[in-house]
Protein backbone atom coordinates (compact mmCIF):
# COMPACT_ATOMS: atom_id res chain seq x y z
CA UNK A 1 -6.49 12.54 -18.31
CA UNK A 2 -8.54 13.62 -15.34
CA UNK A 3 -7.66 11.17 -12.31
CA UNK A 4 -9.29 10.88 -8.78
CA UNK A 5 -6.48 9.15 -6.73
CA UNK A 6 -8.01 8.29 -3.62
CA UNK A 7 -5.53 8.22 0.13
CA UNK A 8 -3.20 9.98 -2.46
CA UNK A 9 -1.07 11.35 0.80
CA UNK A 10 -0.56 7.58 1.99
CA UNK A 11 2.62 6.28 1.28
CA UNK A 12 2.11 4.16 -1.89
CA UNK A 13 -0.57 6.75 -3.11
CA UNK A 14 1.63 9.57 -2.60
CA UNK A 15 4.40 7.99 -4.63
CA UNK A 16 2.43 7.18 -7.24
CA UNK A 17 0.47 10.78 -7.33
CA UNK A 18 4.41 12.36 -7.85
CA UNK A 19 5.26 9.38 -10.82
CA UNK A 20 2.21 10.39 -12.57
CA UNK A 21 3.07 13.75 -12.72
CA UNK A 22 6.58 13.25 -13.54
CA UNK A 23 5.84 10.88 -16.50
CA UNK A 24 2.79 12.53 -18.06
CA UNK A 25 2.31 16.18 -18.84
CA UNK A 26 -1.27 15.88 -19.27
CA UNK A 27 -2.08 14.05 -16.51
CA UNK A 28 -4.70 16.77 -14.02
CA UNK A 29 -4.91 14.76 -10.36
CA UNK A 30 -7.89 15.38 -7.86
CA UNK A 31 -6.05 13.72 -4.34
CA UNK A 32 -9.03 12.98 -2.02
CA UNK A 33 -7.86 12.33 1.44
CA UNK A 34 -9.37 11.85 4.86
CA UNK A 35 -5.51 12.91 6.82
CA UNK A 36 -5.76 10.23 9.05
CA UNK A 37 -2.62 9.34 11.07
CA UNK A 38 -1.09 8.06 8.33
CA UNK A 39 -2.32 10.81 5.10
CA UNK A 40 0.18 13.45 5.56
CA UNK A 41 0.24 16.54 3.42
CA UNK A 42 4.23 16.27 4.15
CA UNK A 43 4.47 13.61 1.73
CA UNK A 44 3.73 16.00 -1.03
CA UNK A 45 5.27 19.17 -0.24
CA UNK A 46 7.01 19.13 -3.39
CA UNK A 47 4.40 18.80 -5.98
CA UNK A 48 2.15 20.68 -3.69
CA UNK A 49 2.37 24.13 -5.63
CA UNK A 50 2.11 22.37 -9.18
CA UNK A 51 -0.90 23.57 -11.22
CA UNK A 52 -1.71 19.89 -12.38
CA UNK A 53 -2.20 19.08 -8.82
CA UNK A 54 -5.31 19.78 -6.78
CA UNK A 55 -6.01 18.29 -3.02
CA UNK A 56 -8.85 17.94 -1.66
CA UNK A 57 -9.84 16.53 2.07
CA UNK A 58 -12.40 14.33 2.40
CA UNK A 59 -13.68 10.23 3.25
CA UNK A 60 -14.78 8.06 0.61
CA UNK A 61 -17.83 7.11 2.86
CA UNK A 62 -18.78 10.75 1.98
CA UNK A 63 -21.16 10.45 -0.80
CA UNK A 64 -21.88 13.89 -1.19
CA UNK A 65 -17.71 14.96 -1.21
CA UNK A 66 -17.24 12.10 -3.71
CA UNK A 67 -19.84 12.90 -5.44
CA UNK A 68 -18.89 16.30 -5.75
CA UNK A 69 -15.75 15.62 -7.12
CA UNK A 70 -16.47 12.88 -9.81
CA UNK A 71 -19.06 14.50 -11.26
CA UNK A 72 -16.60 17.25 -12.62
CA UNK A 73 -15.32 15.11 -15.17
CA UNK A 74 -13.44 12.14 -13.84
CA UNK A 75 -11.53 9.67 -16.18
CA UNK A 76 -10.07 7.77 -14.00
CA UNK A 77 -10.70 6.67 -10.22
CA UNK A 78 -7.74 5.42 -8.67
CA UNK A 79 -8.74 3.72 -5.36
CA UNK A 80 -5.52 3.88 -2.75
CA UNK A 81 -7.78 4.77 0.47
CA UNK A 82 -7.39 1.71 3.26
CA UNK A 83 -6.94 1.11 6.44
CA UNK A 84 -3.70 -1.41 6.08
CA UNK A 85 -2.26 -2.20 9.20
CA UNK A 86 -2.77 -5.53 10.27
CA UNK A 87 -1.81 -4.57 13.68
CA UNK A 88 -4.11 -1.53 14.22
CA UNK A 89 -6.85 -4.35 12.31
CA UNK A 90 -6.40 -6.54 15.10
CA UNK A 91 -7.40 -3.72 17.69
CA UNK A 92 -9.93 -1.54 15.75
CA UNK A 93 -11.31 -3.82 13.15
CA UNK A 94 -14.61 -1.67 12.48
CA UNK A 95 -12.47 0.71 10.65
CA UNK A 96 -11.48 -1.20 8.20
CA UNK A 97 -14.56 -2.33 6.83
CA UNK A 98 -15.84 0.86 6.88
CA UNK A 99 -12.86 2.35 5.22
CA UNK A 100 -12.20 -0.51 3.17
CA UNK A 101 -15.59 -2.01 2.26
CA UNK A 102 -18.07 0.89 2.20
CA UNK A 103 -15.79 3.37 1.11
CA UNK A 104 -15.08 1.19 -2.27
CA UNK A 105 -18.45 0.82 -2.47
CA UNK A 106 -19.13 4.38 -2.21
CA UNK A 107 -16.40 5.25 -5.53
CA UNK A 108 -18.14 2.70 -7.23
CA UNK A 109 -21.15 3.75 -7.33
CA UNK A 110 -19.76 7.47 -7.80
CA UNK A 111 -18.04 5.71 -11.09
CA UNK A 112 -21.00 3.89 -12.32
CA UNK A 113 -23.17 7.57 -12.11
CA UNK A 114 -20.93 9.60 -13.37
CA UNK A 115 -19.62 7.08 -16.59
CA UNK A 116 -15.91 6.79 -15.32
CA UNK A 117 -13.74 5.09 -17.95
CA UNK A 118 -11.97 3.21 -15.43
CA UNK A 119 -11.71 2.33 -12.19
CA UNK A 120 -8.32 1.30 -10.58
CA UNK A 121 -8.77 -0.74 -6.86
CA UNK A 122 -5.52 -0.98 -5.19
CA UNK A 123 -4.72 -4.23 -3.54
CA UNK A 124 -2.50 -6.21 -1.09
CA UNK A 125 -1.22 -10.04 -1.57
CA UNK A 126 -2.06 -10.35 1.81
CA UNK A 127 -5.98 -11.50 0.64
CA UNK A 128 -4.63 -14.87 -0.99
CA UNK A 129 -3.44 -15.52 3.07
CA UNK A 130 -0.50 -17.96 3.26
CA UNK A 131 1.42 -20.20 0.89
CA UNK A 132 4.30 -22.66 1.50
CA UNK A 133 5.15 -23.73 -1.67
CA UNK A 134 4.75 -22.28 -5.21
CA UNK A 135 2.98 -18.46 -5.78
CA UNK A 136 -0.35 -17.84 -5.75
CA UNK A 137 -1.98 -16.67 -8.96
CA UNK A 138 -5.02 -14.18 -9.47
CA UNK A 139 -6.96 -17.26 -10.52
CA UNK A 140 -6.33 -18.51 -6.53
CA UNK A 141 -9.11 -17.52 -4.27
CA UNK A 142 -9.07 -15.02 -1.55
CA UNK A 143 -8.36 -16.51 1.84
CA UNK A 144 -7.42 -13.97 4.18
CA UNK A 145 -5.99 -14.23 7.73
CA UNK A 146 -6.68 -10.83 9.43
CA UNK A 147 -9.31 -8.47 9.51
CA UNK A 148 -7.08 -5.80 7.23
CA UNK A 149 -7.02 -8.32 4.11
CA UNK A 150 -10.24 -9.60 4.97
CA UNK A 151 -11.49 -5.80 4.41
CA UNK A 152 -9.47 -5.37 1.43
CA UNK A 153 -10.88 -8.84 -0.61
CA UNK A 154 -14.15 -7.49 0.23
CA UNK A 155 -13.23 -4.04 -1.47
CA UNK A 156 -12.11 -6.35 -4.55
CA UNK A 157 -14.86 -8.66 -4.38
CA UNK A 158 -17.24 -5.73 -4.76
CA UNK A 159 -15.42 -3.76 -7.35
CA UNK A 160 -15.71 -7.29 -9.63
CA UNK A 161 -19.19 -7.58 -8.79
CA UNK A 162 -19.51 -3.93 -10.01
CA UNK A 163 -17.89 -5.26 -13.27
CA UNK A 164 -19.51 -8.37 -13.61
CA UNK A 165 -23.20 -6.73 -12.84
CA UNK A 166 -22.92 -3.06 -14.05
CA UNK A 167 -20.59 -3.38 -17.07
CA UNK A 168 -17.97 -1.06 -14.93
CA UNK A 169 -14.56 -1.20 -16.20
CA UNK A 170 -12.44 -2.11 -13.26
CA UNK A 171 -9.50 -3.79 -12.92
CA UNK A 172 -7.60 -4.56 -9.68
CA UNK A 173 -3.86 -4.74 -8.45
CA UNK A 174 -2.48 -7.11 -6.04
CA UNK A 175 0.92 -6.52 -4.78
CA UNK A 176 3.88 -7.86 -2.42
CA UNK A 177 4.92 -5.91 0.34
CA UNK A 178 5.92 -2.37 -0.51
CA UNK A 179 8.70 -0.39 1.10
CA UNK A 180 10.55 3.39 0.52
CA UNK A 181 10.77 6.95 0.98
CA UNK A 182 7.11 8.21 2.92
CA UNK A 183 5.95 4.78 4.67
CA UNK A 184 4.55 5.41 7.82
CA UNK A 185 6.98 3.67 10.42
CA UNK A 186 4.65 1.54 12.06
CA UNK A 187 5.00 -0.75 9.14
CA UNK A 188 8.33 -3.12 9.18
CA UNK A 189 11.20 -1.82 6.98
CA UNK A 190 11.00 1.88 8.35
CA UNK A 191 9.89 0.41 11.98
CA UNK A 192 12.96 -1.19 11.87
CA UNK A 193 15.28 1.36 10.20
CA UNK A 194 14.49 4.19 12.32
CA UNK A 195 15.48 1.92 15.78
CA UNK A 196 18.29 0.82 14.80
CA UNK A 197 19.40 4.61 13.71
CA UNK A 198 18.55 5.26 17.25
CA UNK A 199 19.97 1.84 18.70
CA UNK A 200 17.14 0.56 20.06
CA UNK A 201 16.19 -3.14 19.65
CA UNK A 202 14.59 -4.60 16.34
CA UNK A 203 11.49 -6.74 17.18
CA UNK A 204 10.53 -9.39 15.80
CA UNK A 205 7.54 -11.47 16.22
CA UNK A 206 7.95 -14.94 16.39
CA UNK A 207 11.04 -16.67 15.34
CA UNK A 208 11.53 -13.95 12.47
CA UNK A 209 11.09 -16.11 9.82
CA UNK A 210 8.07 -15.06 7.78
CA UNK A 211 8.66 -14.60 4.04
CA UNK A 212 7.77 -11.67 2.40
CA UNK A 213 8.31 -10.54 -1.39
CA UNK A 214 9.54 -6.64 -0.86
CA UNK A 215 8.59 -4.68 -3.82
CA UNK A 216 10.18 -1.00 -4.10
CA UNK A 217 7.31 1.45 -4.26
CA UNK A 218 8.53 2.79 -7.35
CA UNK A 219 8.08 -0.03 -8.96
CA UNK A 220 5.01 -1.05 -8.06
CA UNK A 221 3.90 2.08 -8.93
CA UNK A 222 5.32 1.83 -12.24
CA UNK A 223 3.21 -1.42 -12.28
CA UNK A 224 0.08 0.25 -11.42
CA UNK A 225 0.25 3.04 -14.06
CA UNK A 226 1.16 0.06 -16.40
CA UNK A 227 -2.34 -1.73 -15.38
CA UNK A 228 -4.31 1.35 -15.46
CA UNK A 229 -3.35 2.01 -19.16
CA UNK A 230 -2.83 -1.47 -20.60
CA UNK A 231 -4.61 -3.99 -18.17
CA UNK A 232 -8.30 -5.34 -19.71
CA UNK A 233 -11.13 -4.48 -18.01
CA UNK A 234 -12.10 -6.95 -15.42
CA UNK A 235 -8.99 -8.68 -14.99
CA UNK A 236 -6.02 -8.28 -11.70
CA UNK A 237 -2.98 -8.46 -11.80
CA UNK A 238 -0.15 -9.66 -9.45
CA UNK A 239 2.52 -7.23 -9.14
CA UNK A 240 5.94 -8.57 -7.35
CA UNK A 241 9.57 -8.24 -7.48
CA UNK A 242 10.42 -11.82 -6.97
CA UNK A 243 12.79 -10.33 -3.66
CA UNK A 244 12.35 -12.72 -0.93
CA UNK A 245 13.17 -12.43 1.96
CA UNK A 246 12.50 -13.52 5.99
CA UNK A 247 11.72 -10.46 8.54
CA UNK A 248 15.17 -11.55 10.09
CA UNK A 249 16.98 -11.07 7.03
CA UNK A 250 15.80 -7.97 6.49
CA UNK A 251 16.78 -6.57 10.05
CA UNK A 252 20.32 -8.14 9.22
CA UNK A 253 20.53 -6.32 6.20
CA UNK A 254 19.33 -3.10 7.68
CA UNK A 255 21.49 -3.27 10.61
CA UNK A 256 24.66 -4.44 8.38
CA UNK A 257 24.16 -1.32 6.45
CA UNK A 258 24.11 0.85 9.49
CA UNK A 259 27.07 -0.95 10.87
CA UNK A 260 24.52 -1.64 13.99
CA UNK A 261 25.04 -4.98 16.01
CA UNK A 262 22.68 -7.80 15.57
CA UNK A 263 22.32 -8.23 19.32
CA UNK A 264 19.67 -5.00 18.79
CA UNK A 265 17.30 -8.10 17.24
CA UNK A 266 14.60 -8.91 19.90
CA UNK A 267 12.09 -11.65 18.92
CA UNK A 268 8.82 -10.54 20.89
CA UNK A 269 5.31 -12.96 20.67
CA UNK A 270 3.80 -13.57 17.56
CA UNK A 271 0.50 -11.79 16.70
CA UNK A 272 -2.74 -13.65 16.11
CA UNK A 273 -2.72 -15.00 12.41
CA UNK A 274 0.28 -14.12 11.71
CA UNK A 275 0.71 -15.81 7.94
CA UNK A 276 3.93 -17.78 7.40
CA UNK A 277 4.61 -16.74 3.30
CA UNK A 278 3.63 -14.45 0.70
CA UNK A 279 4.42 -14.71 -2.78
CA UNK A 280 2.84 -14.36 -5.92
CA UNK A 281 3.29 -15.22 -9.80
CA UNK A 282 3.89 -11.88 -11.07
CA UNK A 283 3.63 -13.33 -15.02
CA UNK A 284 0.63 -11.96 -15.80
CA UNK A 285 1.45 -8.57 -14.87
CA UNK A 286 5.33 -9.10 -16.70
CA UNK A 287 3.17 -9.60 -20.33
CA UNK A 288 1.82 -5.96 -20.12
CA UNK A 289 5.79 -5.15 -20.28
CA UNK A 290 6.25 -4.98 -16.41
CA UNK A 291 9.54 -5.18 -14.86
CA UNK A 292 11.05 -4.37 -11.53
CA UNK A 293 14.23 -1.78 -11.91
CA UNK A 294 15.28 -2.29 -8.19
CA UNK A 295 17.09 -5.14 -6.56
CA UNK A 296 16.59 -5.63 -2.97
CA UNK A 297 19.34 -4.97 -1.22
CA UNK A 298 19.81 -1.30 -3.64
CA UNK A 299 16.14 -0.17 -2.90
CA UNK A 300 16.68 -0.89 1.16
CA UNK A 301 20.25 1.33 1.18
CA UNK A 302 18.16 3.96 -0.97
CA UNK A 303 15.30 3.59 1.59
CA UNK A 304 17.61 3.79 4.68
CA UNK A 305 19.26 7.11 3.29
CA UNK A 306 16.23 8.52 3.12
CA UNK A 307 15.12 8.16 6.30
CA UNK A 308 18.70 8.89 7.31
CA UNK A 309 18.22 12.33 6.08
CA UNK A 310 14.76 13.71 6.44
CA UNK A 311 14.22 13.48 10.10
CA UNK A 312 12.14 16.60 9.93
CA UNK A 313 9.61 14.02 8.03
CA UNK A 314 9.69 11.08 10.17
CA UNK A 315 10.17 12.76 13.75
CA UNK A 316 6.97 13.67 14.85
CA UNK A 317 5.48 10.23 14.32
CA UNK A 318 7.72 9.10 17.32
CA UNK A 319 4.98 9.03 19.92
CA UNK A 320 2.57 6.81 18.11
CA UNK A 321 2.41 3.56 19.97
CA UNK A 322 1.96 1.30 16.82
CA UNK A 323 5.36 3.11 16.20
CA UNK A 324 6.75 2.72 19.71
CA UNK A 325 5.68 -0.65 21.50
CA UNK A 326 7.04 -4.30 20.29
CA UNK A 327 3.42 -5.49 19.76
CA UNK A 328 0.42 -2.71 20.15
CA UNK A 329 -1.93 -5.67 19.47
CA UNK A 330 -1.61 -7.00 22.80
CA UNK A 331 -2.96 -3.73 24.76
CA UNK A 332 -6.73 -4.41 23.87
């Protein structure tokens, strides 16, 4: 199989580019990347020398690089590239839609020309918005809260209308909230991790108690290679570990492990539209033969080692203000 995996030195797309080629021996990967802040040819440095591998930097609004690429014999397009960061969305929403709208245009089309078997878009729960009770299911309609998951329903309402209108076979993932080796640390597990290894304070926005269902990246990617080879066409699926927890919990946990003190929690103002609760109904996804391997609280000490032990990785993203300040958002 001949795959285009697209943001394939992201964090979940990385990950997933180094399953693939542990699982499969046939498997020949094409990783287009743009190496924004958050692509980092670091996150590959292992599989970098590996015949089956091949990297190539470039934007999916690039017709003529995408173009180039597809049109040597693509399978599979496995669409990973976003913008994701509901804080950076906030402050630089253009991005996103460009990224995240245009640029999943752009592979789609690139798939329709070039008769691509299949084409995988990469999604977020975060485009159902907010739910107090009950999961949502992919049957629920998109309602999102910021201008990240607004971008990324857009990408997904496209890629169905590309189904629906062009006979493309597509078929879409949704998941919880990822977290493991590679993240970038502006997001909240490694955010958090990474101060309290350095005893600074934890922040917090709000009161802390937004729900979130943590999935361990190598099980949603498990999930994903699960879709791409048994999902039907034209159908999502909800991927989630059924691990809920509040943002205070986890900086409990995460500070218990490190044998930190909870006085380093700081709760610091909310951002605008912040959603209380994700959580999906994962049972659609669990009848393809699904199932998470990783309890929460394992996957977090496995996560916290890791960051424990490759500084050399994590270090130089220190100066990033998303990764410094309590809440960016509010310099705008």
């Amino acid at each position: 199989m001949r795959m285009l995996v697209t943001g394939g030195a992201g964090f979940i797309g990385s990950n997933f580019i180094r399953h693939e080629l542990s699982k499969y021996s046939d498997v020949e990967i094409f990783n287009l990347d743009k190496l924004t802040y958050s692509g980092r040819l670091e996150n590959l440095r292992d599989v970098e020398k590996d015949s089956r591998y091949n990297f190539v930097q470039g934007d999916i609004q690039d017709e003529a690089t995408v173009e180039k690429i597809v049109k040597k014999g693509i399978d599979v397009i496995m669409n990973f590239a976003a913008e994701t960061h509901v804080d950076r969305s906030i402050v630089e929403a253009g991005a996103f839609v460009l990224t995240d709208v245009y640029g999943t245009y752009n592979l789609l089309m690139a798939a329709r020309n070039h008769n691509v078997r299949r084409f995988l878009q990469v999604s977020t729960d975060e485009i159902y918005g907010s739910i107090e009770t009950d999961s949502f299911k992919e049957t629920d309609p998109p309602n999102p809260s910021s201008p990240y998951s607004a971008s990324k329903a857009a990408g997904d309402l496209i890629a169905k209308a590309f189904h629906k209108t062009y006979g493309l076979d597509v078929v879409i993932s949704r998941s919880s909230n990822n977290f493991g080796p590679y993240q970038y640390p502006e997001k909240l597990v490694p955010k958090l991790i990474l101060r309290a290894l350095h005893d600074k304070p934890l922040p917090l926005y709000g009161n802390g108690k937004q729900v979130r269902d943590w999935i361990y990246v190598e099980d949603n990617c498990e999930a994903i290679d699960m879709i791409l080879r048994r999902g039907q066409s034209g159908e999502i699926y909800n991927v989630a570990s059924g691990n809920e927890q509040t943002n205070l919990e986890v900086a409990r946990l995460i500070l218990e492990t490190l044998d930190k003190p909870k006085s380093l929690i700081q709760f610091v103002p909310d951002r605008p539209g912040h959603d209380r609760r994700y959580s999906l109904n994962a049972s659609k996804v669990k009848k393809l033969g699904w199932r998470s391997k990783h309890g929460f609280k394992e996957a977090l000490r496995k996560t916290i080692t890791w960051y424990a032990d490759n500084e050399w990785w994590w270090q130089p993203l220190l100066k990033d203000k998303f990764v410094q300040q309590d809440a960016p958002w509010l310099e705008r």
